[in-house]
Protein backbone atom coordinates (compact mmCIF):
# COMPACT_ATOMS: atom_id res chain seq x y z
CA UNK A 1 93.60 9.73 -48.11
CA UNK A 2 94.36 6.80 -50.55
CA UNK A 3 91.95 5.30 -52.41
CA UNK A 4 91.53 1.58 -52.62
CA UNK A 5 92.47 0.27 -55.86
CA UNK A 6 90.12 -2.32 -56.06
CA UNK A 7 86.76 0.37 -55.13
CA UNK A 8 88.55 2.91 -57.65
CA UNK A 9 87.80 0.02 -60.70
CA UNK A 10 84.15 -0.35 -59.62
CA UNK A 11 84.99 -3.88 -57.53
CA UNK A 12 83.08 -3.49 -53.86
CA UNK A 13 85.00 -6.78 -52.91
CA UNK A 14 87.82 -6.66 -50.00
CA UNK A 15 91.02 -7.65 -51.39
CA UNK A 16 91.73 -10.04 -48.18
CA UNK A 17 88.19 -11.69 -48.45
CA UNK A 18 86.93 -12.05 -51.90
CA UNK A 19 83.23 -13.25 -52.44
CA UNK A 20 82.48 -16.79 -53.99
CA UNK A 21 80.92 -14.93 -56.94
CA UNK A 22 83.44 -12.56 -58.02
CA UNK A 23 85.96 -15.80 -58.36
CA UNK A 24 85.77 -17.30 -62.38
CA UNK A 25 85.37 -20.96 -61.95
CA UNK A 26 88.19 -22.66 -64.00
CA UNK A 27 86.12 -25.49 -65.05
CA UNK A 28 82.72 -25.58 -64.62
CA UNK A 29 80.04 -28.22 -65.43
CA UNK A 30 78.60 -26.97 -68.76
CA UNK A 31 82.22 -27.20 -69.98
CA UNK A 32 83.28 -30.53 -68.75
CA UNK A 33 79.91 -32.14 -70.19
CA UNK A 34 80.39 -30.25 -73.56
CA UNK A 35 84.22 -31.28 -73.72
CA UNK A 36 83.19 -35.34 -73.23
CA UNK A 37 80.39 -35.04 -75.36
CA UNK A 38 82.16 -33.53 -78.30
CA UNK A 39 85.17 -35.64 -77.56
CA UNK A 40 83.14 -38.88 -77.67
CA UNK A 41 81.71 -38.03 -80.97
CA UNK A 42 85.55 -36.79 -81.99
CA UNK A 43 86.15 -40.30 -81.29
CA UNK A 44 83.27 -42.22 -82.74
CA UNK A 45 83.26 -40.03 -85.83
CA UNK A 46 86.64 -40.01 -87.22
CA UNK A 47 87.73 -43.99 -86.15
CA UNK A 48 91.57 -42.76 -85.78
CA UNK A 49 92.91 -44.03 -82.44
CA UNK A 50 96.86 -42.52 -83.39
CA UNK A 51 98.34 -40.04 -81.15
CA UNK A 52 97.65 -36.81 -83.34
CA UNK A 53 94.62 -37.67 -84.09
CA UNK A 54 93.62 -38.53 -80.22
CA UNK A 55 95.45 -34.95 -79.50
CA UNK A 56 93.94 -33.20 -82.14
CA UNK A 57 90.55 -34.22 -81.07
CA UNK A 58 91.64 -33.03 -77.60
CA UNK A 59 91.76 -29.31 -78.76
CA UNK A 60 89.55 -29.22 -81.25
CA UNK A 61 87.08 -30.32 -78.58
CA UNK A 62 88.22 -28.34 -75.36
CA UNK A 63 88.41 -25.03 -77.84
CA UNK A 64 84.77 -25.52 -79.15
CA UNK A 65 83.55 -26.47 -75.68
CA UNK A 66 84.78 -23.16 -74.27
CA UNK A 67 82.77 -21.36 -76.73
CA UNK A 68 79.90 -23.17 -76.53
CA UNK A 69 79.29 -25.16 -73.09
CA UNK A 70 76.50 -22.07 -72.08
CA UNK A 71 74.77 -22.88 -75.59
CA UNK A 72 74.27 -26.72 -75.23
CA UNK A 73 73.34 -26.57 -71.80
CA UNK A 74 70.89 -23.68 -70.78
CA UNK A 75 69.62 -24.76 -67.45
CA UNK A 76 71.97 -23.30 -64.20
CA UNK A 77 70.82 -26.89 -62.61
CA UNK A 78 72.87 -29.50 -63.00
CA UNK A 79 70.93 -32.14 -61.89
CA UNK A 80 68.37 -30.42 -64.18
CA UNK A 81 71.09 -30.69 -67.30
CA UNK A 82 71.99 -34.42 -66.50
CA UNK A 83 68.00 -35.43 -66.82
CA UNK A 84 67.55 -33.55 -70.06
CA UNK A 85 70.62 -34.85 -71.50
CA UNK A 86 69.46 -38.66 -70.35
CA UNK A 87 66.05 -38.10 -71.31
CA UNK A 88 67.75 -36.40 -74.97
CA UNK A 89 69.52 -39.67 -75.61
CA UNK A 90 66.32 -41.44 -75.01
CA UNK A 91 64.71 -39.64 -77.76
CA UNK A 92 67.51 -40.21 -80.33
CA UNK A 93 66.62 -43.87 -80.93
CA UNK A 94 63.16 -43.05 -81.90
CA UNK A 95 64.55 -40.16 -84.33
CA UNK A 96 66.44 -42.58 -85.92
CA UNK A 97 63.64 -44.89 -86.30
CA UNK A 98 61.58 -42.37 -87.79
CA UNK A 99 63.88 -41.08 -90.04
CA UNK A 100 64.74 -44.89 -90.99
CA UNK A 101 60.68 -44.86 -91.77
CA UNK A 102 60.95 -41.25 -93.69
CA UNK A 103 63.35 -43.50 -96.33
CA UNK A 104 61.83 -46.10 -96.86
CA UNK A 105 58.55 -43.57 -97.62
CA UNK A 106 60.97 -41.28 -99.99
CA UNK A 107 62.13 -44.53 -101.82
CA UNK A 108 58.56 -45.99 -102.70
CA UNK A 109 57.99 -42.03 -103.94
CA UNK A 110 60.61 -42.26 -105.86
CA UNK A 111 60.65 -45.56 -107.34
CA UNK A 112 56.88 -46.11 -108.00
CA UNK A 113 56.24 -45.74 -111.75
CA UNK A 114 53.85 -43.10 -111.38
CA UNK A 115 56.28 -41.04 -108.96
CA UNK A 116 55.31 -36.94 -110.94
CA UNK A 117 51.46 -38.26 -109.68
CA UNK A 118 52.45 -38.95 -106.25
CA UNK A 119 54.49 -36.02 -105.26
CA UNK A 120 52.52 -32.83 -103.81
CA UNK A 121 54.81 -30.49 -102.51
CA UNK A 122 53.56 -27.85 -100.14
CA UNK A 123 54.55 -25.75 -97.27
CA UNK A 124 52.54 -26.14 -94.41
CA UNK A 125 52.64 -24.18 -91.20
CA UNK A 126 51.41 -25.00 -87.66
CA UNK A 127 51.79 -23.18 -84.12
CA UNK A 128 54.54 -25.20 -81.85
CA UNK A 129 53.62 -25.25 -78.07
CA UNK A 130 57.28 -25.62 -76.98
CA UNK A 131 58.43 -22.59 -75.15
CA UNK A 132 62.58 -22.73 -75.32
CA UNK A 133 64.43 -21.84 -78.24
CA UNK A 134 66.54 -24.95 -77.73
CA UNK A 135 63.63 -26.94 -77.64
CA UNK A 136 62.53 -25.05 -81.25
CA UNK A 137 66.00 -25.67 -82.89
CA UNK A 138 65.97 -29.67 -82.17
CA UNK A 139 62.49 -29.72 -83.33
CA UNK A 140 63.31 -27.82 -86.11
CA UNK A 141 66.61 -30.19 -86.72
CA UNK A 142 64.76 -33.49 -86.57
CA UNK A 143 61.92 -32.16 -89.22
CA UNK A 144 64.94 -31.49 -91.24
CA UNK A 145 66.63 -34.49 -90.77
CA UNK A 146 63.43 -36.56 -91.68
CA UNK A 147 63.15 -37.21 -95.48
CA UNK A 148 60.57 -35.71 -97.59
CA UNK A 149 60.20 -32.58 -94.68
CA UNK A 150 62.37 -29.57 -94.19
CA UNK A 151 61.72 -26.78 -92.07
CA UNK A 152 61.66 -23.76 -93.82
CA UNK A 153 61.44 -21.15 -91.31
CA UNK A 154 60.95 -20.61 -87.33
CA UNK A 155 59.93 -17.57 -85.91
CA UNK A 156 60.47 -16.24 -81.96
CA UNK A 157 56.56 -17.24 -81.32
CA UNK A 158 57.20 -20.55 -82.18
CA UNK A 159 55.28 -20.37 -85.85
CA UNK A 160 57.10 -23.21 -88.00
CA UNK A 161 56.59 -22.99 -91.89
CA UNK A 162 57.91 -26.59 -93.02
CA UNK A 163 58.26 -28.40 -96.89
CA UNK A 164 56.87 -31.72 -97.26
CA UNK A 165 57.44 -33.58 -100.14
CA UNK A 166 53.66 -35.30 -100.11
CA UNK A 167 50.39 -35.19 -97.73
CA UNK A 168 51.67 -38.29 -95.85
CA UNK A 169 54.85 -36.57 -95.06
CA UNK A 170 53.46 -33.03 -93.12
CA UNK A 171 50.38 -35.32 -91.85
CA UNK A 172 52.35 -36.28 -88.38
CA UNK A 173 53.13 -32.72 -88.05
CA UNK A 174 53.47 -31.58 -84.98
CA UNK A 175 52.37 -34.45 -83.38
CA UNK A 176 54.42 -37.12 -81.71
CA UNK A 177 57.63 -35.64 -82.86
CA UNK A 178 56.84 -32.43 -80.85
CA UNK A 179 55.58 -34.40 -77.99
CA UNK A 180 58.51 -36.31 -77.29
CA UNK A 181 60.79 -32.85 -77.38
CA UNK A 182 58.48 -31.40 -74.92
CA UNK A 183 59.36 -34.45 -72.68
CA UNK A 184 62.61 -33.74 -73.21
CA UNK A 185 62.68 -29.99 -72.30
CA UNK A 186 59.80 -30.66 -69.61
CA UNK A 187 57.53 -28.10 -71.47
């Protein structure tokens, strides 16, 4: 008796009726949203609207996008990754803001004429109560991207161990910053 070639390579699938799941979906969502998100910022970035630079963009984006469109967007939802990426672009303004604040802090540091007096470096560290690693990592981004803090390390518990330049600058920590991620994520 003759073996069926697709049982003999561990597939239970008939070969006239294949299940929805065993199918690879060419495009799927996570790729599609990664691909027009990198593309925009291809296009906003680099301000070249010539034909190799349009096509290079193209690749550049589809090839990173393929790699990682499971990385930027974690949820199997989709309705669940279109509110966190709205509510994500809500948040953005008020980084800026902040870090816009952080600056203008960091300049009077560094201009005031008794700057050495001023400055108190230290390494604080504080619990986090968000739950995701993605959550964690733009947390940990946006302390980084704020002047006069860094984060130093982040552990799987979610224990942060962050540089601020002064006591002004860790004072806010975690605070609002970590309250408006948590929104975010919905954690």
């Amino acid at each position: 008796m003759k073996k069926d070639v697709h049982t003999s390579f561990g597939n239970n699938s008939s070969s006239n009726n294949p299940s929805k799941s065993s199918r690879p979906k060419r495009f799927n969502i996570k790729f599609l949203l990664s691909f027009f998100i990198l593309f925009t910022l291809w296009i906003i970035l680099s301000g070249r609207f010539d034909g190799f630079h349009i096509i290079l963009g193209l690749i550049s984006s589809a090839i990173v996008a393929a790699f990682s469109g499971e990385l930027m967007f974690t949820s199997r939802e989709t309705r669940s990754i279109f509110l966190s990426w709205l509510r994500l672009t809500g948040y953005v303004p008020w980084l800026l803001y902040q870090i816009f604040l952080a600056n203008l802090h960091v300049m009077y540091l560094v201009l005031h004429p008794r700057m050495m007096e001023l400055i108190n470096p230290k390494i604080i560290r504080f619990d986090s109560r968000l739950k995701s690693d993605y959550s964690r990592m733009v947390f940990a981004n946006s302390i980084t991207l704020t002047p006069g803090t860094i984060t130093v390390n982040v552990n799987a518990l979610g224990h942060f161990a962050v540089h601020c330049i002064d006591d002004p600058s860790g004072q806010s920590l975690p605070g609002e910053m970590e309250e408006k991620i948590a929104h975010v994520f919905k954690e």
